[in-house]
C-alpha atoms as a PDB file:
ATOM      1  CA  UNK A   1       0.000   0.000   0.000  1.00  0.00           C
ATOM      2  CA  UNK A   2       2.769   2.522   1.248  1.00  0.00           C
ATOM      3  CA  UNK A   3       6.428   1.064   0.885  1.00  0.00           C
ATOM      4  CA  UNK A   4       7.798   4.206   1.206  1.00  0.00           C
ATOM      5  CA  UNK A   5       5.600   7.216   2.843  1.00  0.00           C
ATOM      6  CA  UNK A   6       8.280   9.541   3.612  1.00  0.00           C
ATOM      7  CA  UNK A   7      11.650   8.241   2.942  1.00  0.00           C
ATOM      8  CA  UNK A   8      13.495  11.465   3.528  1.00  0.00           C
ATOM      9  CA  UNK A   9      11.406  14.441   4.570  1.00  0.00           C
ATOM     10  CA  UNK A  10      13.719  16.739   5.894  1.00  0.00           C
ATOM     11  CA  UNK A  11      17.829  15.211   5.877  1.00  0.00           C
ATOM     12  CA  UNK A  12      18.944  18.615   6.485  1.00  0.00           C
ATOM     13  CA  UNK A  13      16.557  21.297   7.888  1.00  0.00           C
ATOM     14  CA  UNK A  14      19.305  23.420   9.115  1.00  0.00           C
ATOM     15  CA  UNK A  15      23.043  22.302   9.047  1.00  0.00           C
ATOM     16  CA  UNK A  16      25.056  25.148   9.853  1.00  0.00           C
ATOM     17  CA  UNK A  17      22.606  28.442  10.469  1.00  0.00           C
ATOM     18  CA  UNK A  18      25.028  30.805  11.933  1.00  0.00           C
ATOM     19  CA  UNK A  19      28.634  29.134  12.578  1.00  0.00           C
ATOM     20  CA  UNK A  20      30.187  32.126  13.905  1.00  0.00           C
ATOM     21  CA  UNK A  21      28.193  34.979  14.173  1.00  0.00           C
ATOM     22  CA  UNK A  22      30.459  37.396  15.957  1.00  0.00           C
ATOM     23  CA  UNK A  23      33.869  35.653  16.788  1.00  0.00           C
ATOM     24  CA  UNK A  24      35.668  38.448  17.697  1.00  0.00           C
ATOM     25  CA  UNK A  25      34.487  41.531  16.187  1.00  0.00           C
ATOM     26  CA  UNK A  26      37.108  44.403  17.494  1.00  0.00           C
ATOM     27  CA  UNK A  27      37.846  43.484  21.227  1.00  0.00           C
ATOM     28  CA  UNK A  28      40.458  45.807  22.170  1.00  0.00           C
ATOM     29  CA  UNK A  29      41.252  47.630  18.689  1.00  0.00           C
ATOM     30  CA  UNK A  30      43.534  50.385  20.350  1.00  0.00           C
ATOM     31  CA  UNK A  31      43.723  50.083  23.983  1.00  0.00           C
ATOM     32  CA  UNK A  32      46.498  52.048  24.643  1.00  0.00           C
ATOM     33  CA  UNK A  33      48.721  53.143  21.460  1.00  0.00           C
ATOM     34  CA  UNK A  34      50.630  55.894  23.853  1.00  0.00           C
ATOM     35  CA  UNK A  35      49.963  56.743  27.059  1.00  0.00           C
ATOM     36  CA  UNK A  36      53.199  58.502  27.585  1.00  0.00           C
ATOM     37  CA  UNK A  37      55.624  58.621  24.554  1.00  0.00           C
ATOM     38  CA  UNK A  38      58.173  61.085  26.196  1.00  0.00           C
ATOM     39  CA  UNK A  39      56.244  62.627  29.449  1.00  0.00           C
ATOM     40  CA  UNK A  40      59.670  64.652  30.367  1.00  0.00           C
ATOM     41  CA  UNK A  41      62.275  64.017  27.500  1.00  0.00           C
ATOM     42  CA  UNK A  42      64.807  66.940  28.934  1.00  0.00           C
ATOM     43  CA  UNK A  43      63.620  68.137  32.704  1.00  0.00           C
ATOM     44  CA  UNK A  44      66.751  69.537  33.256  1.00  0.00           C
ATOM     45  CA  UNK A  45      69.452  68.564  30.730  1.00  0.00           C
ATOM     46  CA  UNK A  46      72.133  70.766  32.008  1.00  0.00           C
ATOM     47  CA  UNK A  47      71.202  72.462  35.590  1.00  0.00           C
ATOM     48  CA  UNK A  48      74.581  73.527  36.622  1.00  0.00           C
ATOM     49  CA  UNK A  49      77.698  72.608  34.630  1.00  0.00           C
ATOM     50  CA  UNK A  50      80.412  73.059  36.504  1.00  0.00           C
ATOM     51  CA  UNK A  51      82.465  75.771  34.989  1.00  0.00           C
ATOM     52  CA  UNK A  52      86.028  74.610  35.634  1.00  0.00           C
ATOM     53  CA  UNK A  53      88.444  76.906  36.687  1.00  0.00           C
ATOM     54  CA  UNK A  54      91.673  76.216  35.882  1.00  0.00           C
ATOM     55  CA  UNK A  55      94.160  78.056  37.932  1.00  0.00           C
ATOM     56  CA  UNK A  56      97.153  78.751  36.722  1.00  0.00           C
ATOM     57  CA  UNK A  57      99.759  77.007  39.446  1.00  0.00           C
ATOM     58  CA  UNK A  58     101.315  80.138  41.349  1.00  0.00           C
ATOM     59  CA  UNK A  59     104.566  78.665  43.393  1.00  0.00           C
END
């Protein structure tokens, strides 16, 4: 009468419907590209050189 009513009705309704939606979308894109690059590159390069004084030997 019916060998075969539905042999296959649905093999695949949905295999893969969303295999990676959002993996990783921009977590950290630029966190922190320079917090500081040169906060005090010179505070004092040259605060007191000390002149010397050369002093001619007197005997």
């Amino acid at each position: 009468p019916n060998p075969n009513p539905n042999p296959n009705p649905n093999p695949n309704p949905n295999p893969n419907p969303n295999p990676n939606p959002n993996p990783n979308p921009n977590p950290n894109p630029n966190p922190n590209p320079n917090p500081n690059p040169n906060p005090n590159p010179n505070p004092n390069p040259n605060p007191k050189s000390p002149i010397m004084v050369t002093r001619a030997m007197e005997d």
